[in-house]
C-alpha atoms as a PDB file:
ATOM      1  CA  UNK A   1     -24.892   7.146  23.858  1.00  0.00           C
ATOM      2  CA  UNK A   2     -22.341   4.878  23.273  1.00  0.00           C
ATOM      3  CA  UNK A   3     -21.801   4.911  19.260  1.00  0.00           C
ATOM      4  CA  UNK A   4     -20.295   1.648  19.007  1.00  0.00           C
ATOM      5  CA  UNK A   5     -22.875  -0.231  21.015  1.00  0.00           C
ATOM      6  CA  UNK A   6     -25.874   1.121  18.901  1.00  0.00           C
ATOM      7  CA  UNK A   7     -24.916   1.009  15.346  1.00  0.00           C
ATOM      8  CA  UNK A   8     -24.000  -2.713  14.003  1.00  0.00           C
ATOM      9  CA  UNK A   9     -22.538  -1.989  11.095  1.00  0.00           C
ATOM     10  CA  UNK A  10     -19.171  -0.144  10.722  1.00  0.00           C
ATOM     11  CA  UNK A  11     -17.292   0.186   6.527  1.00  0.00           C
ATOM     12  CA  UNK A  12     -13.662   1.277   7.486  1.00  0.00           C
ATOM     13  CA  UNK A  13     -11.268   2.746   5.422  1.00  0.00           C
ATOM     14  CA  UNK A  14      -7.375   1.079   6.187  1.00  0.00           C
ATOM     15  CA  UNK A  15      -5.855   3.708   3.689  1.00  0.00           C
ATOM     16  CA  UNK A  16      -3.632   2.071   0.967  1.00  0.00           C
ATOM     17  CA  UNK A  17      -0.873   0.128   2.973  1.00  0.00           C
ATOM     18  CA  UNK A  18       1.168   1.956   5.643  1.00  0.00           C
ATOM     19  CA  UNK A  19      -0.854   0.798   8.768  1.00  0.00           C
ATOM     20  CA  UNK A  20      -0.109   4.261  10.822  1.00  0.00           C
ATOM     21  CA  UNK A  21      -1.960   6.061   8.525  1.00  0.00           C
ATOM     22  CA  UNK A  22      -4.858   4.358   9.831  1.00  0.00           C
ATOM     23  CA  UNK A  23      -6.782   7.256  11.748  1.00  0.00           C
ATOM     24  CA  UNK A  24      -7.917   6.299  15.691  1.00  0.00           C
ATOM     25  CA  UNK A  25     -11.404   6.354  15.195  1.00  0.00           C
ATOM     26  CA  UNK A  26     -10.769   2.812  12.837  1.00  0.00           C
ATOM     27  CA  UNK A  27      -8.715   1.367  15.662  1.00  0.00           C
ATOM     28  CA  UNK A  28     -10.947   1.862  17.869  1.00  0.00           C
ATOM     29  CA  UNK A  29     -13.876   0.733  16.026  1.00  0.00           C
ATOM     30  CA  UNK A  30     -11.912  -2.627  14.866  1.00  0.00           C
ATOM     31  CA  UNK A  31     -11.010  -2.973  18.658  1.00  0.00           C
ATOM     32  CA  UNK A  32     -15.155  -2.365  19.714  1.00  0.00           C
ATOM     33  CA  UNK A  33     -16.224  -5.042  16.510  1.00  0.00           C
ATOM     34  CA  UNK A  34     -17.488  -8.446  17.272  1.00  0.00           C
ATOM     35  CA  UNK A  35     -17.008  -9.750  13.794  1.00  0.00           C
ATOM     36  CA  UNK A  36     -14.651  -8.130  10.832  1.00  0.00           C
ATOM     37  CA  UNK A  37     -15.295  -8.900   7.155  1.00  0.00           C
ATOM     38  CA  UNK A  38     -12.778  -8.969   4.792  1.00  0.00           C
ATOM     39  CA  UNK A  39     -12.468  -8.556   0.986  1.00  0.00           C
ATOM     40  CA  UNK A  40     -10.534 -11.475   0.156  1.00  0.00           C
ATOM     41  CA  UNK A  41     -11.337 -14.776   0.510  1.00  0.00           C
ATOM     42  CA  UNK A  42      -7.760 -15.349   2.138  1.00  0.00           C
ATOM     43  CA  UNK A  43      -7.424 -13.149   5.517  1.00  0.00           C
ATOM     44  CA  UNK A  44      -3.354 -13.731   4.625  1.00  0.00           C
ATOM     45  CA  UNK A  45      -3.888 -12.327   1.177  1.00  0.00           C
ATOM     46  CA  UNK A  46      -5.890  -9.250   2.224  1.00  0.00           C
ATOM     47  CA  UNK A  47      -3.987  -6.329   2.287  1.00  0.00           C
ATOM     48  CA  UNK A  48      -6.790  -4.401   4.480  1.00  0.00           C
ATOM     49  CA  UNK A  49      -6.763  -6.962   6.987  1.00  0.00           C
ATOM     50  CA  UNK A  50      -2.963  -7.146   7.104  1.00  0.00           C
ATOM     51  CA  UNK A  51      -2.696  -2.967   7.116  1.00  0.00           C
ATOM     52  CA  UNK A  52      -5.237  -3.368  10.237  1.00  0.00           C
ATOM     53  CA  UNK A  53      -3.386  -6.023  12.350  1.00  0.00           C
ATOM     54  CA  UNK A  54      -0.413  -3.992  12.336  1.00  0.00           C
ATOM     55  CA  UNK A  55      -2.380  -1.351  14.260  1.00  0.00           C
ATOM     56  CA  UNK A  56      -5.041  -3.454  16.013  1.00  0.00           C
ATOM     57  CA  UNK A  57      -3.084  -6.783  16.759  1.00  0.00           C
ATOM     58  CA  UNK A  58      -6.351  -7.228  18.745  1.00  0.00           C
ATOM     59  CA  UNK A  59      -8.063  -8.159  15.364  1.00  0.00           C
ATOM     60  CA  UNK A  60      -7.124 -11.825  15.384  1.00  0.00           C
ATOM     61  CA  UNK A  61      -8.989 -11.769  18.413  1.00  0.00           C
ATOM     62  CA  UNK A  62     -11.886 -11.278  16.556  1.00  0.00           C
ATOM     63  CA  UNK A  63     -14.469 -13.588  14.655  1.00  0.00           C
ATOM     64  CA  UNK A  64     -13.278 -13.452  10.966  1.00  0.00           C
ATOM     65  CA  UNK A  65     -15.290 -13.632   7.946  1.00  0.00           C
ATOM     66  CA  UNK A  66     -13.373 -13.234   4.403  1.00  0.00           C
ATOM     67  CA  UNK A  67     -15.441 -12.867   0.806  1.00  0.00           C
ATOM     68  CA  UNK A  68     -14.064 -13.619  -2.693  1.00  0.00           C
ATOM     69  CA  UNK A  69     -14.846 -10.933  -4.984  1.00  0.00           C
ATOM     70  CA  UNK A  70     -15.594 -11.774  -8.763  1.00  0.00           C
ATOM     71  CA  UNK A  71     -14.179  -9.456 -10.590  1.00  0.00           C
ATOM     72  CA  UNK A  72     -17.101  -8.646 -13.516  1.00  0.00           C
ATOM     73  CA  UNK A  73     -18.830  -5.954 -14.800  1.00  0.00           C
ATOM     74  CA  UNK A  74     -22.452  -8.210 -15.090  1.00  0.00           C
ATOM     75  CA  UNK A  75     -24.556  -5.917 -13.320  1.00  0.00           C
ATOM     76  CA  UNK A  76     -27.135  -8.591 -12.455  1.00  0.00           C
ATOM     77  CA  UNK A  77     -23.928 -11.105 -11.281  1.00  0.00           C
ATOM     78  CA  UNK A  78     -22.372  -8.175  -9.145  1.00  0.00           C
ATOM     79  CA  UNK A  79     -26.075  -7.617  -7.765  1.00  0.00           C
ATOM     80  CA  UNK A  80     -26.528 -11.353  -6.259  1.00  0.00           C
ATOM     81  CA  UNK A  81     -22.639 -11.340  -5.246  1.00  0.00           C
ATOM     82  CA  UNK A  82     -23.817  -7.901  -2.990  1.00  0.00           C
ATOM     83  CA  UNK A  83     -26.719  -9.792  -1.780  1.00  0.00           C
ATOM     84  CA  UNK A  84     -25.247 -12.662  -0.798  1.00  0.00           C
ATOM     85  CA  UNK A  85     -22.388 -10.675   1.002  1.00  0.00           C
ATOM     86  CA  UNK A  86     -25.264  -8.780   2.298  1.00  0.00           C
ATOM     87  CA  UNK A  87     -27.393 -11.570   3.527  1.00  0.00           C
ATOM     88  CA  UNK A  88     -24.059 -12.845   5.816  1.00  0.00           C
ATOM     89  CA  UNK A  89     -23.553  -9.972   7.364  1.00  0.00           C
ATOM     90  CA  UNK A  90     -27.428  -9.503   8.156  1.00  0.00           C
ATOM     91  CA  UNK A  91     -26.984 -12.448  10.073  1.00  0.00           C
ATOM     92  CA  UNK A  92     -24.373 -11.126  12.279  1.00  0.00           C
ATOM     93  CA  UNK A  93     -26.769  -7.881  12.835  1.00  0.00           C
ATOM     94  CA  UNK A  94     -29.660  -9.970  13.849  1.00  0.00           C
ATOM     95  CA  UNK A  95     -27.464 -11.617  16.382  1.00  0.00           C
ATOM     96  CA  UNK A  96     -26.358  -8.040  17.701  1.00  0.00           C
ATOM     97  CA  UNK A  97     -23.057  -8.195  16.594  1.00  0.00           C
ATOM     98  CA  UNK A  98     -21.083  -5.147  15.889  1.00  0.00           C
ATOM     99  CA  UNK A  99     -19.492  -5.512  12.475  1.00  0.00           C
ATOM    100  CA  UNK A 100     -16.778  -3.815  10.814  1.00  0.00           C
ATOM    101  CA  UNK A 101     -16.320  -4.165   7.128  1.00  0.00           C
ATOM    102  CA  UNK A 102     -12.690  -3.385   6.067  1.00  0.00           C
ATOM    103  CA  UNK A 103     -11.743  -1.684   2.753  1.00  0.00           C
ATOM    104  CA  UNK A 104      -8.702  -0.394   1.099  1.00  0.00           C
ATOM    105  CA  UNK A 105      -8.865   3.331   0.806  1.00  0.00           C
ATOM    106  CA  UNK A 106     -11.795   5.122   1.669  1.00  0.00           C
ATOM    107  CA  UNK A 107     -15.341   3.165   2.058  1.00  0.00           C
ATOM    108  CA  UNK A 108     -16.657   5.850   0.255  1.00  0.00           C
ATOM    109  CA  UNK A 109     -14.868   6.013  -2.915  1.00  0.00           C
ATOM    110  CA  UNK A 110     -15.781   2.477  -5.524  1.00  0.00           C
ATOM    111  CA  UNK A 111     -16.076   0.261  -3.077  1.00  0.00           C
ATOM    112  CA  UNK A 112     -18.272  -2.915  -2.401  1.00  0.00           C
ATOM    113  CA  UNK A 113     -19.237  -1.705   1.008  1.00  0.00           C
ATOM    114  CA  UNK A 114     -21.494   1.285  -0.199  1.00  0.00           C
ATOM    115  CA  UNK A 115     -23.606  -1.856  -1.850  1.00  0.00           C
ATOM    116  CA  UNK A 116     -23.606  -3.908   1.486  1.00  0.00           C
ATOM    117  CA  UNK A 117     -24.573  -0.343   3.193  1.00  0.00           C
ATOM    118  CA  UNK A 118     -27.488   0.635   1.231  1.00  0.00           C
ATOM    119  CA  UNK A 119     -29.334  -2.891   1.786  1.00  0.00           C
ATOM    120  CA  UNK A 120     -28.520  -2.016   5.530  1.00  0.00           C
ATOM    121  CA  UNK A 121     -30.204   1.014   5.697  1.00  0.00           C
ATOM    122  CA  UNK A 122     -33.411   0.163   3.309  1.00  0.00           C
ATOM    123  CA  UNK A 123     -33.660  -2.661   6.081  1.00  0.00           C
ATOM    124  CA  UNK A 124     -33.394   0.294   8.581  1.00  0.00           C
ATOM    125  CA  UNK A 125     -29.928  -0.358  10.202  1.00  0.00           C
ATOM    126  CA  UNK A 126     -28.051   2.426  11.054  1.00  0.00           C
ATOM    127  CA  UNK A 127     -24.691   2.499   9.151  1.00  0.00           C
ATOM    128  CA  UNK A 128     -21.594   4.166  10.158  1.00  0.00           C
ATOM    129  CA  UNK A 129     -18.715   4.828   7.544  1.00  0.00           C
ATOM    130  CA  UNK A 130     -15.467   5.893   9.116  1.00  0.00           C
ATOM    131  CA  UNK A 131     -12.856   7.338   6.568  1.00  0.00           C
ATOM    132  CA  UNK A 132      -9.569   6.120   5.090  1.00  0.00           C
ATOM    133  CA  UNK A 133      -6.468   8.004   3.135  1.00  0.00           C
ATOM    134  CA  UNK A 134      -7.599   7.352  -0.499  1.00  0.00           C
ATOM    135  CA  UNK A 135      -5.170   6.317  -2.990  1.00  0.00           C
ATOM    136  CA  UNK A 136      -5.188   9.624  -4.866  1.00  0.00           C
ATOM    137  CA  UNK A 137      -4.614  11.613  -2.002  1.00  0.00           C
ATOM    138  CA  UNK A 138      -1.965   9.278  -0.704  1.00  0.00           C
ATOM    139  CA  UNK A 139       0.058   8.677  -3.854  1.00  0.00           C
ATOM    140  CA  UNK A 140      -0.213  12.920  -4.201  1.00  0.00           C
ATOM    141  CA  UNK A 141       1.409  13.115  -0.568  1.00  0.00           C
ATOM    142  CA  UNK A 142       4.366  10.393  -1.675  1.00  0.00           C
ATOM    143  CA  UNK A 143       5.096  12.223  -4.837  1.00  0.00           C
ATOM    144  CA  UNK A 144       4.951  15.681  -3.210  1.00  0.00           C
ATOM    145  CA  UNK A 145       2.652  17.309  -5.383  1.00  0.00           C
ATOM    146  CA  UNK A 146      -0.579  18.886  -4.749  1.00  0.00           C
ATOM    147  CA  UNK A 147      -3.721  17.340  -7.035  1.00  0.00           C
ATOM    148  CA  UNK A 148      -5.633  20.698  -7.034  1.00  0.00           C
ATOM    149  CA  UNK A 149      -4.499  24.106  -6.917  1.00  0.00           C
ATOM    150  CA  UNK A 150      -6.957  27.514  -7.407  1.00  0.00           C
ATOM    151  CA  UNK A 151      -9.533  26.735  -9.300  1.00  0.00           C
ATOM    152  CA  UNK A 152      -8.816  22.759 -10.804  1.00  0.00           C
ATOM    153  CA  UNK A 153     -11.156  20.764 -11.161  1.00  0.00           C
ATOM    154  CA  UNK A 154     -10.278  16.871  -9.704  1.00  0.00           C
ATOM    155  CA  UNK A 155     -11.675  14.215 -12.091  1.00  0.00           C
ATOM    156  CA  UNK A 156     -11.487  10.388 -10.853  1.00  0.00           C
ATOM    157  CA  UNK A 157     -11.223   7.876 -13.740  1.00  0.00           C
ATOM    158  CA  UNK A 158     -12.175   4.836 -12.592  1.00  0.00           C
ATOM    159  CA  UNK A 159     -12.451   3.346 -16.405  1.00  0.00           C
ATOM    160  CA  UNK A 160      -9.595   4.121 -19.006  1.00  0.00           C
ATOM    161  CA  UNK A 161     -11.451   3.370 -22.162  1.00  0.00           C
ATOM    162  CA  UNK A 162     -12.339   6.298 -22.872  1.00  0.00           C
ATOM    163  CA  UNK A 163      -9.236   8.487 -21.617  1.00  0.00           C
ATOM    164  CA  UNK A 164      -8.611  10.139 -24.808  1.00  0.00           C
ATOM    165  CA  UNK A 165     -12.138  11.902 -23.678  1.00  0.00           C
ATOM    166  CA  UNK A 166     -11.536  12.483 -20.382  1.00  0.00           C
ATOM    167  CA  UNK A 167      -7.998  14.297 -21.341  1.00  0.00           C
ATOM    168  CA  UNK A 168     -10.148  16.985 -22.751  1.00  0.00           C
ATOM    169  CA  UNK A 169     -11.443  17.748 -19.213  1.00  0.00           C
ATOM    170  CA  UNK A 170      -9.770  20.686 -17.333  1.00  0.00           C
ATOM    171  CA  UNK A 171      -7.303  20.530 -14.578  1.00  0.00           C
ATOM    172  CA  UNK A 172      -6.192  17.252 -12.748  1.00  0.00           C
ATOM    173  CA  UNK A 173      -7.068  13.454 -13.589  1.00  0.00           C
ATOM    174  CA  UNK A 174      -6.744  10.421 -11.439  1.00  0.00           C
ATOM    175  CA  UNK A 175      -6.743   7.158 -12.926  1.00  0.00           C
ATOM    176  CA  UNK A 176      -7.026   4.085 -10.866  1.00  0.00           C
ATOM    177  CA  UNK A 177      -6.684   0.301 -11.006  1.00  0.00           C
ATOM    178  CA  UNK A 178      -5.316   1.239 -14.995  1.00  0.00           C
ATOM    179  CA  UNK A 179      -2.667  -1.655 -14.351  1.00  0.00           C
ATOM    180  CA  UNK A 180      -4.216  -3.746 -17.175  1.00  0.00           C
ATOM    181  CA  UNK A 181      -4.287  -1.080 -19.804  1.00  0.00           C
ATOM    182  CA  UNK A 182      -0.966   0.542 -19.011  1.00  0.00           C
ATOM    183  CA  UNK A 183       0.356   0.565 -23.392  1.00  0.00           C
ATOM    184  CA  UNK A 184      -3.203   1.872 -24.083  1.00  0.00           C
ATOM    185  CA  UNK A 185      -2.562   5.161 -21.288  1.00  0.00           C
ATOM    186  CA  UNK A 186       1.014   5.773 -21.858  1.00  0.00           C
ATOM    187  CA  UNK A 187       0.091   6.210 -26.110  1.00  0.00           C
ATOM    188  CA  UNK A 188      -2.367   8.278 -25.135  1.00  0.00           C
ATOM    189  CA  UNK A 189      -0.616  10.225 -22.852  1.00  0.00           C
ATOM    190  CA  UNK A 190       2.763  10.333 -24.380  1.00  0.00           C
ATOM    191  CA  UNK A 191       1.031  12.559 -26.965  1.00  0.00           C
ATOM    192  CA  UNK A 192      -0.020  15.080 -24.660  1.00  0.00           C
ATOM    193  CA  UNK A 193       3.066  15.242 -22.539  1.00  0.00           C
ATOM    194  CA  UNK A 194       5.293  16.144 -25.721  1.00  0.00           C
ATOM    195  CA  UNK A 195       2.974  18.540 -26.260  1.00  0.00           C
ATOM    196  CA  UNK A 196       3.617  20.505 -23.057  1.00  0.00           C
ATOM    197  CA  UNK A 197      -0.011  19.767 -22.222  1.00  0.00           C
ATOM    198  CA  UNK A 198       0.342  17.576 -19.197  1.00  0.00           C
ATOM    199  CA  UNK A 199       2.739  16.299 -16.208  1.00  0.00           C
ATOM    200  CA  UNK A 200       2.433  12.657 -15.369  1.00  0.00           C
ATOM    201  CA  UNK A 201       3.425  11.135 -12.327  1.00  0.00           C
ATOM    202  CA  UNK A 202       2.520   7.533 -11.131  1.00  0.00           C
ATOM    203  CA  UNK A 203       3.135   5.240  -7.910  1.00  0.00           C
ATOM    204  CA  UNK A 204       2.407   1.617  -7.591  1.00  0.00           C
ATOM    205  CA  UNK A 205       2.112  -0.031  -4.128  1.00  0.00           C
ATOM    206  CA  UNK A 206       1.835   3.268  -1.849  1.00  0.00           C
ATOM    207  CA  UNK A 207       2.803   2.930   1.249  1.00  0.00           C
ATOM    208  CA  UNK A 208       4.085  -0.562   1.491  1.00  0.00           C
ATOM    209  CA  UNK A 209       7.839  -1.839   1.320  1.00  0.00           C
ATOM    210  CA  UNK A 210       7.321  -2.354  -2.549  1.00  0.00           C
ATOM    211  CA  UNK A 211       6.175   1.563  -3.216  1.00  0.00           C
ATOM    212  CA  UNK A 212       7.435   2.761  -6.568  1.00  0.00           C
ATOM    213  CA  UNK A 213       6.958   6.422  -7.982  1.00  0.00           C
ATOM    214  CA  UNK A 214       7.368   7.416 -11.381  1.00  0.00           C
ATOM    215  CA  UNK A 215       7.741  10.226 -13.125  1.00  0.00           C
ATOM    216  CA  UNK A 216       6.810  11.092 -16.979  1.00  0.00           C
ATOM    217  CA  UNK A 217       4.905   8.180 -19.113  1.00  0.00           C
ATOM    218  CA  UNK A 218       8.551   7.196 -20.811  1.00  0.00           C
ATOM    219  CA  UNK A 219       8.961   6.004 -16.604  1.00  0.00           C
ATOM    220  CA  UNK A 220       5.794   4.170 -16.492  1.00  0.00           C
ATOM    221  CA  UNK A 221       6.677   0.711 -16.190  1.00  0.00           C
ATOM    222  CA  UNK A 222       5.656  -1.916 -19.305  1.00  0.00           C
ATOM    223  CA  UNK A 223       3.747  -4.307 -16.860  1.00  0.00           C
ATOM    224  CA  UNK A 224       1.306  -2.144 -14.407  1.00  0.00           C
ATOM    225  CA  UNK A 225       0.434  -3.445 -11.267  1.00  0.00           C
ATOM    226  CA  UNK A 226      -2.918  -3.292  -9.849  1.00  0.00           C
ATOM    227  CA  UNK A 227      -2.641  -0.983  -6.999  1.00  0.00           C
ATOM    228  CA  UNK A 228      -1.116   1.611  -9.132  1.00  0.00           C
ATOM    229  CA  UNK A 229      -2.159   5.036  -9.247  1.00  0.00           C
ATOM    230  CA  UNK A 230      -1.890   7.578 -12.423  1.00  0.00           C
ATOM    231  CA  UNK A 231      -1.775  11.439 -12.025  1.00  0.00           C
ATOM    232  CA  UNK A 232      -2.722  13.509 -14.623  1.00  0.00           C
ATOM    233  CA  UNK A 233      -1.534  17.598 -14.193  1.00  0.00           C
ATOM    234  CA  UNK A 234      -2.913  19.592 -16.656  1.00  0.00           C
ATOM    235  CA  UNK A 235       0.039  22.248 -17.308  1.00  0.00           C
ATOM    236  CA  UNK A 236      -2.535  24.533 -19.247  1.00  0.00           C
ATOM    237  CA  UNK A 237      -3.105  25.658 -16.160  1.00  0.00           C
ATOM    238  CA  UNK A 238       0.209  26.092 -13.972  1.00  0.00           C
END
């Protein structure tokens, strides 16, 4: 059977912004895709779709559709945003077009395409998810450090306003998109790190031309930016 040809509806993970970490399977399933959807609502401000072209220039040969993403935590807004996302790419399937939803990271890990996949499958599509570099592991490999070690325990943080909680869980924390809160997570985590408790380390950007690391909160910048990546060590147990 030839994979591409029988399942219509592809989420592919680009990694976090240098395009030769994209793995072959995603360039060859951009390359076999009839139609490519893109997070942004400007192809030339999407960072997936501009990781992608670098390795599939072939993707401007393709039919392009881009979404706008509201950012909002309304459950019932997010829910008609998914379906209407949803009922667009539906109409590619019925037309038996291969499609190949692009996403920063890994489709599997917060992103809008695990949404658009379950209405696939409850209408009995088959879905295939191919796998990026996530952030966490990426921004680990830059700052050459390892996230887990023994026995640690991995915690993902995806919402900082309760971190003075999730500090109290053992071994090593990853918080992402924290940009906007950046004073709130360096007061709570300058308290720790004096106290020997932790090691923080931080990089905005990975993998692009603008890639910053940083190491200790007192290096943390003032003004986070969105793609930036916090790791927590817990040095309780190193």
């Amino acid at each position: 059977m030839d994979f591409f040809n029988e399942c219509y509806l592809n989420g592919i993970g680009v990694g976090v912004g240098d395009p030769q970490m994209m793995t072959l399977k995603a360039v060859n399933a951009i390359r076999n895709s009839d139609v490519i959807c893109l997070p942004r609502k400007d192809k030339e401000q999407c960072m997936a779709y501009k990781i992608a072209r670098e390795s599939v220039p072939e993707i401007d040969e393709k039919e392009i559709c881009c979404f706008e993403f509201e950012m909002t935590k309304d459950r019932d807004k997010l829910d008609k945003i998914h379906q209407n996302i949803y009922d667009t790419v539906r109409g590619f399937i019925d037309d038996k077009k291969i499609v190949s939803f692009l996403t920063i990271g890994d489709p599997t890990v917060y992103s809008t395409f695990s949404y658009i996949a379950k209405r696939a499958k409850t209408d009995g599509f088959e879905v295939n998810i191919i796998n990026g570099i996530t952030s966490f592991c990426a921004c680990a490999a830059s700052l050459g450090i390892s996230l887990c070690d023994l026995d640690d325990e991995l915690h993902i943080i995806p919402d900082v306003s309760k971190l003075k909680e999730s500090l109290k869980l053992p071994g090593t924390k990853v918080l992402m998109k924290c940009a906007r809160h950046i004073e709130y997570i360096k007061e709570c985590l300058w308290k720790y790190e004096k106290e020997g408790k932790i090691e923080v380390y931080a990089v905005s950007d990975c993998g692009s031309e603008d890639e910053k690391r940083f190491y200790g909160t007192k290096d943390l910048p003032h003004e986070g930016k969105y793609m930036m990546t916090i790791i927590i060590k817990d040095r309780t147990l190193l």
